[in-house]
Protein backbone atom coordinates (compact mmCIF):
# COMPACT_ATOMS: atom_id res chain seq x y z
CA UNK A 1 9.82 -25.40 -10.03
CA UNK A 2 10.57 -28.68 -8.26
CA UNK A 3 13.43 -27.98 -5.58
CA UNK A 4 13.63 -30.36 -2.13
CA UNK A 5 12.62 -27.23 0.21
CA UNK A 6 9.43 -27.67 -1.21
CA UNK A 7 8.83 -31.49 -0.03
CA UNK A 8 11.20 -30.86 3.18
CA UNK A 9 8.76 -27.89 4.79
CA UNK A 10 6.15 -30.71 7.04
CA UNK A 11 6.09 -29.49 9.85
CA UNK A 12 4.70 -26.13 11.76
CA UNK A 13 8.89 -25.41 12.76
CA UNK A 14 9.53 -25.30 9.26
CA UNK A 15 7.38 -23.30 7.93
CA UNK A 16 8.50 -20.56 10.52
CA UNK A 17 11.48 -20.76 9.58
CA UNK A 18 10.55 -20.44 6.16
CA UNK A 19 8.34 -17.63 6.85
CA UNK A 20 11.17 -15.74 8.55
CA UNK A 21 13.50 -15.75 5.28
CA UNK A 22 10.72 -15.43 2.86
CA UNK A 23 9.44 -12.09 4.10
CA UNK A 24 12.54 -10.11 2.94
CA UNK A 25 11.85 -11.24 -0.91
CA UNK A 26 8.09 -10.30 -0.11
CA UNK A 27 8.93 -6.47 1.09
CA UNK A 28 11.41 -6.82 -2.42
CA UNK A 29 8.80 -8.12 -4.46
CA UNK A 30 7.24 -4.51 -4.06
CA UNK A 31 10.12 -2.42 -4.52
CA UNK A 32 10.00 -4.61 -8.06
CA UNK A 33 6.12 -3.91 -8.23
CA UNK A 34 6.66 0.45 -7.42
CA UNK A 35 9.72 0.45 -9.56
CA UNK A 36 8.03 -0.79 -12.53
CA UNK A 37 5.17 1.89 -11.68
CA UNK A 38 7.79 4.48 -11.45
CA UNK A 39 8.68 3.48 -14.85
CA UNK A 40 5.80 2.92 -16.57
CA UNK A 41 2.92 5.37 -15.43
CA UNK A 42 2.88 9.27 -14.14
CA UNK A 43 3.74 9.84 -11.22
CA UNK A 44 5.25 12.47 -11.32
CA UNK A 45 4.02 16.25 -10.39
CA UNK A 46 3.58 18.28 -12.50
CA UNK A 47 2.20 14.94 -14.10
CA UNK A 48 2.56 14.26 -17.93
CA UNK A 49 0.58 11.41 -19.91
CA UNK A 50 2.52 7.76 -19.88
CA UNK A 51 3.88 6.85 -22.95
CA UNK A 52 2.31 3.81 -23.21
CA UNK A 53 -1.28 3.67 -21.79
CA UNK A 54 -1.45 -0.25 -21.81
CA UNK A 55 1.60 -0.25 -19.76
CA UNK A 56 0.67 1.82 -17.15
CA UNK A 57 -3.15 0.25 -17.17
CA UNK A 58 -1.21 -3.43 -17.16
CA UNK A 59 1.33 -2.46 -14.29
CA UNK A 60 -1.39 -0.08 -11.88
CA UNK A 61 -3.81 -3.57 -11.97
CA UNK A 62 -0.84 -5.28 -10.25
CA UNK A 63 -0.20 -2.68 -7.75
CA UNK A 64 -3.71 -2.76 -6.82
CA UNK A 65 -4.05 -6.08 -5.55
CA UNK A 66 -0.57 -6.31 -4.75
CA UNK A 67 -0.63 -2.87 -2.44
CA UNK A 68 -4.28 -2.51 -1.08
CA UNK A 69 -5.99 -6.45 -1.73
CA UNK A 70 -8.82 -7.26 0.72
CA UNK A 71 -7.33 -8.57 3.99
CA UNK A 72 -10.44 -10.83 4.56
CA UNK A 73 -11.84 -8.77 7.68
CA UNK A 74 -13.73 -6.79 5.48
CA UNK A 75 -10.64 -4.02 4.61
CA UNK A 76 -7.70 -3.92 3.10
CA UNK A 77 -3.80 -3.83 3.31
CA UNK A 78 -0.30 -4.57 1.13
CA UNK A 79 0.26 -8.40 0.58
CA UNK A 80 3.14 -7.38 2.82
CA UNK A 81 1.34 -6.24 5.67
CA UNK A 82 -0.83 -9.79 5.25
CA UNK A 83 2.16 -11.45 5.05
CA UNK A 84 3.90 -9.99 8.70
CA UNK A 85 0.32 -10.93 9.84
CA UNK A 86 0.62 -14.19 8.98
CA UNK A 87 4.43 -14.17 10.87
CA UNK A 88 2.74 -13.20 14.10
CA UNK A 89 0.13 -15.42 13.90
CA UNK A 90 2.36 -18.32 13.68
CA UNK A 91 4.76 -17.85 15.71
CA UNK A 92 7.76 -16.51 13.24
CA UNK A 93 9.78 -13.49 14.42
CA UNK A 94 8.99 -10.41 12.30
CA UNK A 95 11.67 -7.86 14.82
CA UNK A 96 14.27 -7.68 11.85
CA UNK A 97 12.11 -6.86 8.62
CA UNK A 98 10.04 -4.46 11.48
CA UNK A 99 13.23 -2.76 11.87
CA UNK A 100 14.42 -2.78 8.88
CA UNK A 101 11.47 -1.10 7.50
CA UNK A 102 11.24 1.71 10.14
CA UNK A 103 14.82 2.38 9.30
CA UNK A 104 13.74 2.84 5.51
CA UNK A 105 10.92 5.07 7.06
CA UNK A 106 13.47 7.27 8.57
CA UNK A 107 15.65 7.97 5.84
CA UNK A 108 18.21 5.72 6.03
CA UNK A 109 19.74 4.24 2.91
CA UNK A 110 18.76 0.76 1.95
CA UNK A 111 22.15 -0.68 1.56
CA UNK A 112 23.28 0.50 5.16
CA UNK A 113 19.64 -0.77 6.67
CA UNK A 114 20.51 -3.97 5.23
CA UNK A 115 24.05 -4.26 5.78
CA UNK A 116 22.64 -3.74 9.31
CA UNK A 117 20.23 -6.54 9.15
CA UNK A 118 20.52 -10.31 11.27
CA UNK A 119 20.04 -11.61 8.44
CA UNK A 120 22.09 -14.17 6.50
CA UNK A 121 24.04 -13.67 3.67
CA UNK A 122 21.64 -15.52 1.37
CA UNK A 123 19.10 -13.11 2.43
CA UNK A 124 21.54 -9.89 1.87
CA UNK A 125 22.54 -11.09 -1.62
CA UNK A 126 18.77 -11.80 -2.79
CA UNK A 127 17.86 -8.79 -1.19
CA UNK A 128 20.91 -6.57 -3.03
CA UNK A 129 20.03 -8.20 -6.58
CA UNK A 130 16.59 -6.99 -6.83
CA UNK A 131 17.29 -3.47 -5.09
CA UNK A 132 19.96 -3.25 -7.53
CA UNK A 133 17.64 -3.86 -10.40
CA UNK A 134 14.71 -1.69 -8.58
CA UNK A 135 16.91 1.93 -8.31
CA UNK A 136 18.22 1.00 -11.90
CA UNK A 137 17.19 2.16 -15.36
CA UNK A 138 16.93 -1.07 -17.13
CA UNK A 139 13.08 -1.35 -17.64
CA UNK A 140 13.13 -4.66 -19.65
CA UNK A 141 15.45 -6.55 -17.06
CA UNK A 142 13.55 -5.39 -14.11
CA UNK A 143 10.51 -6.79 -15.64
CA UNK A 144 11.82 -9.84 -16.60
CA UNK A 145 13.01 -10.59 -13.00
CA UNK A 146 9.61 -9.20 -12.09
CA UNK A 147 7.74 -11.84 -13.99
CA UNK A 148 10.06 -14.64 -15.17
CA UNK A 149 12.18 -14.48 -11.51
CA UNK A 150 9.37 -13.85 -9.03
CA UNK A 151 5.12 -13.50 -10.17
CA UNK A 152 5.77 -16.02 -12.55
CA UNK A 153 6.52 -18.51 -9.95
CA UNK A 154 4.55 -17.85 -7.12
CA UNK A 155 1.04 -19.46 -8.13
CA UNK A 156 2.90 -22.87 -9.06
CA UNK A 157 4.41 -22.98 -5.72
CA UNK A 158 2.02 -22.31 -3.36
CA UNK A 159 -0.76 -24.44 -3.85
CA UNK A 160 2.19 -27.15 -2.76
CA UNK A 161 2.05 -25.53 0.88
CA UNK A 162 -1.57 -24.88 0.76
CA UNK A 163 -2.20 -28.48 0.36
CA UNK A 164 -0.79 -29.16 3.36
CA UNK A 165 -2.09 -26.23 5.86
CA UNK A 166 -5.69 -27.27 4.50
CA UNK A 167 -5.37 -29.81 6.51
CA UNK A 168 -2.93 -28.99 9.36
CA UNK A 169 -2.86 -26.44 12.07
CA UNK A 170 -5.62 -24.47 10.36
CA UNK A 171 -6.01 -21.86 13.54
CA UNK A 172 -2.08 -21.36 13.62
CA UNK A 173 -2.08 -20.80 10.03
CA UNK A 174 -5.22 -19.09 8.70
CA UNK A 175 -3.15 -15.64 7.58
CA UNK A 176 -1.14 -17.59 5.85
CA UNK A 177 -3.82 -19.56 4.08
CA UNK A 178 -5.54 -16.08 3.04
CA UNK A 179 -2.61 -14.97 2.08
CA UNK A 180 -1.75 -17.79 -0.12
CA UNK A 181 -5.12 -18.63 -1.42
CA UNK A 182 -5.02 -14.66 -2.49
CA UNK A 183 -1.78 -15.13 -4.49
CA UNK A 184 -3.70 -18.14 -6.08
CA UNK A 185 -6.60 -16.33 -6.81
CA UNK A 186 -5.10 -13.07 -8.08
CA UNK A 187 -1.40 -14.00 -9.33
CA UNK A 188 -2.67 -17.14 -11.19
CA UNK A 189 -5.67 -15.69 -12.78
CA UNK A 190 -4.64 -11.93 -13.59
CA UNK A 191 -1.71 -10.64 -12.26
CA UNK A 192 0.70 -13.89 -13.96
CA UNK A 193 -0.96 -13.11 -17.43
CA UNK A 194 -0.91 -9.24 -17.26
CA UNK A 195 2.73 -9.33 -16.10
CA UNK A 196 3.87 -11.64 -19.53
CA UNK A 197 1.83 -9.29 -21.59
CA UNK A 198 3.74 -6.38 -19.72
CA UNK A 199 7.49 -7.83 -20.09
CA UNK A 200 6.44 -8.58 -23.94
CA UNK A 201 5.72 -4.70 -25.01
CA UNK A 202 8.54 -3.73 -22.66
CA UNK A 203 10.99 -6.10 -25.18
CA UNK A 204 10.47 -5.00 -28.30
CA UNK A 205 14.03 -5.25 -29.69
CA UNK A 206 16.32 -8.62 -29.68
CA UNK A 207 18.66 -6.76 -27.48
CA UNK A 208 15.79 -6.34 -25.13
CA UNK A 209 14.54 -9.93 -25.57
CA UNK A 210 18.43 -10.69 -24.53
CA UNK A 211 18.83 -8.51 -21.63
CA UNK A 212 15.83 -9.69 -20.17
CA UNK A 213 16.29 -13.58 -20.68
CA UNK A 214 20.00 -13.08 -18.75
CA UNK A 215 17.79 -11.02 -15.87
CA UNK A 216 15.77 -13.76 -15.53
CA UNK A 217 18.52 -16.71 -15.82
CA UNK A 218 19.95 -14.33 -12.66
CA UNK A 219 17.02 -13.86 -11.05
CA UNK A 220 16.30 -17.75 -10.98
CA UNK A 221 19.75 -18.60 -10.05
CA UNK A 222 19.38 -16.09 -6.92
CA UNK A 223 15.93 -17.46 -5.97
CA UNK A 224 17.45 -21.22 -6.17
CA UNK A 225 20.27 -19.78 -3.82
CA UNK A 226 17.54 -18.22 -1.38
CA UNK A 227 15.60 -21.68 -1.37
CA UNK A 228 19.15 -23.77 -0.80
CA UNK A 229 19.82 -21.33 2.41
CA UNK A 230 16.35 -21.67 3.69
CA UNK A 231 16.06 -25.32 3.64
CA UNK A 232 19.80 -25.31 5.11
CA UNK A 233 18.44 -23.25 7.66
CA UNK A 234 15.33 -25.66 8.38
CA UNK A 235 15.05 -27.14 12.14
């Protein structure tokens, strides 16, 4: 968990900048989420029965508060969505993941909106690993970099940042604060204990156990990547 971005982001500059990089593997965190759903649940029409009911109860709990949480005005929206509010409100541009995402609303492939992106390569490769696993067939890996790679890690981080907003610039920052506190609240109580009960039915074989410990290794090793380029990248 400990990594020197986290002690180097003290002032409002950085976390824009931060903000700015960190979106991309918060729109990819829900092509993880929806992939898994895919997987796991019926959604298909004409719809058949999932083959494991605790599965799909485990995984549609996540996409609840992950796709439609309150947004703390009294409705509700996609930790996404929270997140790009957050962006405005502090100042961070949000034109590149806004374009990138109308592009994917148009039809366009998501390698060539990518490819298309401002975006640095750190961003692209992140990005690329986790669409890769998303559009794949590998059920136990994409959980494992689901949970071990990214929801596992989330609650232990952010109460770092929290700490300091609390205190600081609490106008500039208050969408980020709600969304934070709501990834404390939801990821750390439910969502990180429902995902390692998931990625434990989904690996019931050594082979799976195997396959999903390399994921993860991979999917750690890309987030540490991510994290080096942002704080490279810090004013």
């Amino acid at each position: 968990m400990e990594h020197p971005l986290y002690q180097a982001m003290s002032a409002p500059e950085h976390i824009v900048c931060f903000l700015q990089h960190h979106v991309w593997a918060v729109w990819d965190f829900m092509s993880l989420l929806k992939a898994l759903q895919r997987n796991l649940t019926g959604i298909a029409v004409p719809w058949v029965p999932p083959t494991d009911p605790l599965a799909a109860r485990l995984i549609n709990s996540i996409v609840l508060g992950e796709e439609s949480d309150e947004d703390g005005y009294g409705g509700y929206c996609s930790h996404f969505e929270m997140y790009r509010q957050a962006m405005v409100q502090a100042g961070a541009d949000s034109g590149p993941i806004d374009r990138f995402v109308l592009q994917l609303r148009t039809g366009i492939p998501w390698q060539e909106a990518l490819n298309a992106a401002p975006v640095p390569p750190f961003v692209r490769r992140f990005v690329s690993f986790s669409l890769s696993l998303a559009t794949g067939t590998d059920v136990p890996a994409l959980a494992a970099a689901f949970t071990l790679g990214r929801e596992d890690l989330i609650p232990a981080m952010f109460p770092k940042l929290l700490e300091e907003l609390a205190t600081k610039h609490p106008e500039r920052f208050d969408r980020l604060r709600h969304y934070l506190q709501r990834h404390v609240d939801i990821d750390g109580g439910e969502h990180g204990p429902a995902a390692l009960m998931l990625l434990d039915r989904l690996c019931p074989s050594e082979a799976d156990r195997a396959r999903a410990e390399a994921t993860a290794l991979e999917a750690l090793r890309v987030r540490h990547e991510l994290w080096d380029g942002i704080l490279a990248d810090l004013p």
